[in-house]
Protein backbone atom coordinates (compact mmCIF):
# COMPACT_ATOMS: atom_id res chain seq x y z
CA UNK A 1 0.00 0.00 0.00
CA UNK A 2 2.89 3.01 0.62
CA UNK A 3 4.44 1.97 -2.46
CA UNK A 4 1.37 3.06 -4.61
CA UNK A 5 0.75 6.06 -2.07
CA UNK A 6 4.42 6.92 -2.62
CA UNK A 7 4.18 7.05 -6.27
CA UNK A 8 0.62 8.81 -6.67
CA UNK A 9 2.35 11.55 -4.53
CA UNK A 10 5.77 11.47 -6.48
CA UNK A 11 3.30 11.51 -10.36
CA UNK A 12 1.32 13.85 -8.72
CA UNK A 13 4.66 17.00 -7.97
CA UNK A 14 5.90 15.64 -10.95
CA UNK A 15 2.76 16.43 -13.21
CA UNK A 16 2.14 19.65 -11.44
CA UNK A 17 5.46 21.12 -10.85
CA UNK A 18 5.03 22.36 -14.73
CA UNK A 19 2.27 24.45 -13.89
CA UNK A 20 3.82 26.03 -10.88
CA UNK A 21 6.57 27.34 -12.71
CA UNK A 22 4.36 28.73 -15.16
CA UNK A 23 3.20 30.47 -12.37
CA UNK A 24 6.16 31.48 -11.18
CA UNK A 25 6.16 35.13 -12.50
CA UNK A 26 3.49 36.26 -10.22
CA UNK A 27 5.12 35.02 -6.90
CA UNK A 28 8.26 37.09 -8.65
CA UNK A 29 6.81 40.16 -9.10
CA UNK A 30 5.45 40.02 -5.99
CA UNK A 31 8.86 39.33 -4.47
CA UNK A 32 10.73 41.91 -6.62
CA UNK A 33 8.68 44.70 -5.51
CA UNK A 34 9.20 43.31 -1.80
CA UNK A 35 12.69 43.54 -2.43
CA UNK A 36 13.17 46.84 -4.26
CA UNK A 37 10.51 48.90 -2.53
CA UNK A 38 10.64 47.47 1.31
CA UNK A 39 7.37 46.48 1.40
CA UNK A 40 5.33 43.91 3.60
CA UNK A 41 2.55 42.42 1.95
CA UNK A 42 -0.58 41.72 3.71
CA UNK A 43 -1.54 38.68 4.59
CA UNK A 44 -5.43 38.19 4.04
CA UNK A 45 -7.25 35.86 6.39
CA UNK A 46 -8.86 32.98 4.32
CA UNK A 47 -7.31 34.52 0.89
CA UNK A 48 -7.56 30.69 -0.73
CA UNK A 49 -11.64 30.41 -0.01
CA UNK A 50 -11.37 34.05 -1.13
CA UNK A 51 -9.98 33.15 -4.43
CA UNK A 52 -11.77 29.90 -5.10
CA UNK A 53 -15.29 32.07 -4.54
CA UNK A 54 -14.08 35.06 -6.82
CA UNK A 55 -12.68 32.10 -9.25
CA UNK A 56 -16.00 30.75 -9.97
CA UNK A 57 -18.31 34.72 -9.98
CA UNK A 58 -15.89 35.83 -12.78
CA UNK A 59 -15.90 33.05 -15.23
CA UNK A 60 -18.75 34.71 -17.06
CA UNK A 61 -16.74 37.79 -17.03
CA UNK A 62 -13.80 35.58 -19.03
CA UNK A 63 -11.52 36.64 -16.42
CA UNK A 64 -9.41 33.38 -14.75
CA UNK A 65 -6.50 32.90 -12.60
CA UNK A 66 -6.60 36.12 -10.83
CA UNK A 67 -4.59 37.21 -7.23
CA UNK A 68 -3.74 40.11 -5.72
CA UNK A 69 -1.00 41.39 -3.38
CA UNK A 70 -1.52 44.35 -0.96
CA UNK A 71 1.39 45.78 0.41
CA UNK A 72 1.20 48.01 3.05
CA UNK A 73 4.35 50.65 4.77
CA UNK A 74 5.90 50.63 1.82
CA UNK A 75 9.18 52.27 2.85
CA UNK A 76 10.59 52.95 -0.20
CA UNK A 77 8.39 53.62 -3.05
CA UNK A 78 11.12 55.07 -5.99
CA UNK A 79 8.17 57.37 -7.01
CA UNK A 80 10.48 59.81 -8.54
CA UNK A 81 10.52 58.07 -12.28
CA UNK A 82 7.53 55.22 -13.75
CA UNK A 83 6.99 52.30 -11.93
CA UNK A 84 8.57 49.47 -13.96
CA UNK A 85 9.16 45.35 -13.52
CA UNK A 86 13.06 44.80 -14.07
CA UNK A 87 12.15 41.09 -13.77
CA UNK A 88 9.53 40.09 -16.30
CA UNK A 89 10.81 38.75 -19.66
CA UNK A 90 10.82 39.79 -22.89
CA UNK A 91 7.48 38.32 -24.22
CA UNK A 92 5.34 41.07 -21.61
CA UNK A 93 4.73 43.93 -22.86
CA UNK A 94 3.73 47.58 -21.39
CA UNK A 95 0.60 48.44 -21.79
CA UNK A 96 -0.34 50.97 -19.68
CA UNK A 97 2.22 53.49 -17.60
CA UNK A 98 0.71 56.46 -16.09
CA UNK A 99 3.19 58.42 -13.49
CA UNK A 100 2.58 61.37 -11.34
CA UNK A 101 5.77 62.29 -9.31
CA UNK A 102 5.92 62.07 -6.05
CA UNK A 103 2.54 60.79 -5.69
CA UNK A 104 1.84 57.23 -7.50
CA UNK A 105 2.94 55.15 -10.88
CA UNK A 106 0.68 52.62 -12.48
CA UNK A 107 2.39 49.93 -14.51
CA UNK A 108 0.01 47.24 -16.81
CA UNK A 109 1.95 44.70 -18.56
CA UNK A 110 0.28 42.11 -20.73
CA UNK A 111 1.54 38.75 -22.33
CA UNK A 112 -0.09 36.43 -24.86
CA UNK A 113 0.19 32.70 -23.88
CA UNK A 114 -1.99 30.56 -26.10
CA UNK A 115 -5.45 31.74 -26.80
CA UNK A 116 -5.50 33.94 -23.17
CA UNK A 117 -3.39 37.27 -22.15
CA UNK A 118 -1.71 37.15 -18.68
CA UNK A 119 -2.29 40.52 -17.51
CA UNK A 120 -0.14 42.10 -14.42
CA UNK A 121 -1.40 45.61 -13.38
CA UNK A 122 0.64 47.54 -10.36
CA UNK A 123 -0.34 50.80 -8.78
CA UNK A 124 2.33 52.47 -6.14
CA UNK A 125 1.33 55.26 -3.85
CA UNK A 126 3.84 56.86 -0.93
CA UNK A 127 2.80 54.13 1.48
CA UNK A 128 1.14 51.51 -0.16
CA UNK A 129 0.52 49.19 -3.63
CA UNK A 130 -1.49 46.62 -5.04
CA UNK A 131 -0.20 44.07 -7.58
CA UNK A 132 -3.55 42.19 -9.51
CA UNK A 133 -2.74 39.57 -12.17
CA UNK A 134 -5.15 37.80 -14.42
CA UNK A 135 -6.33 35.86 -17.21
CA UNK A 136 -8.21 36.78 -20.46
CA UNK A 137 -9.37 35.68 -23.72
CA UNK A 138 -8.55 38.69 -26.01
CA UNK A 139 -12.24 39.15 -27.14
CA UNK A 140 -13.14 39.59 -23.35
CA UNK A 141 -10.72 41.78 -22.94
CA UNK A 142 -11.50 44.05 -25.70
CA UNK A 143 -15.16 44.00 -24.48
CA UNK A 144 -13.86 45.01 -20.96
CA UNK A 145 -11.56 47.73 -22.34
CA UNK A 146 -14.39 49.19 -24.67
CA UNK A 147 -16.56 49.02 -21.40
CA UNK A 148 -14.21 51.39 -20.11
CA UNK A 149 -13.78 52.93 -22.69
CA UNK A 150 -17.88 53.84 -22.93
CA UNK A 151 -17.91 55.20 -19.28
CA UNK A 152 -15.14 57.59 -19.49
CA UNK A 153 -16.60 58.72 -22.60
CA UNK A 154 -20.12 58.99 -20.80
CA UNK A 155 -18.30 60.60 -17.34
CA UNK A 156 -16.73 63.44 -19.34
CA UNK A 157 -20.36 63.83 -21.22
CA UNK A 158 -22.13 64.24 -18.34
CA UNK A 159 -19.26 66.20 -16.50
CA UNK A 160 -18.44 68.52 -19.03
CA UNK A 161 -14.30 69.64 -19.06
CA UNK A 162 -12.15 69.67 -15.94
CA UNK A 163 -11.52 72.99 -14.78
């Protein structure tokens, strides 16, 4: 009987150690901005129920494989030039960078794997940051971005310019 428990376990890391390397990038990102920025991330009390709940309400969305990291007394947040990931490969791409000095950078980097797009957005303020990634088909994402899109458009209708 251990024999066959032993191998089921040893198949089992083997099959999935693949996909948590794949996965690999997030845990980095996460770390690098630990690192770089002195940050302590927040731990969240049932996070996994958390995710497994919010896994299953935005399927219909097309949103999958989503997480977030809040950081919290971030001690030094290098807000004097755009927030930017020195540790992602090549194959992601900016997206998005908005930067207001002294006062917060948003980064959103995007990379095509197969028929989704791994999306990593980061926003850093003086004392805190939030890093989100997820998972989209490109036609959901579109939709979502043309969503948007259509309530800016409607906000600045309805608001008239900024004075």
């Amino acid at each position: 009987m251990k024999p066959i428990l032993l191998a089921v376990l040893l198949a089992s890391t083997l099959l999935a150690s693949p996909a948590r390397a794949a996965e690999r990038w997030f845990a980095d990102a996460v770390h690098e901005l630990e690192t770089t920025m002195g940050a302590e991330r927040l731990k969240i009390p049932l996070w996994g129920l958390i995710r497994f709940v919010g896994g299953i309400a935005t399927r219909p969305v097309g949103a999958a494989d989503w997480d977030v990291a809040i950081f919290e007394h971030v001690r030094h947040p290098k807000l004097d030039r755009p927030f930017a990931w020195q540790g992602l490969g090549p194959e992601w791409k900016p997206m998005v960078r908005v930067h207001s000095p002294g006062r917060e950078s948003v980064a959103v980097y995007v990379k095509q794997e197969g028929s989704w797009y791994r999306v990593l957005v980061a926003t850093v303020e003086r004392h805190e940051a939030v890093v989100v990634k997820f998972s989209m088909k490109p036609d959901r994402l579109a939709m979502w971005v043309n969503t948007v899109r259509d309530w800016t458009d409607n906000e600045d209708r309805n608001h008239g310019p900024a004075d």
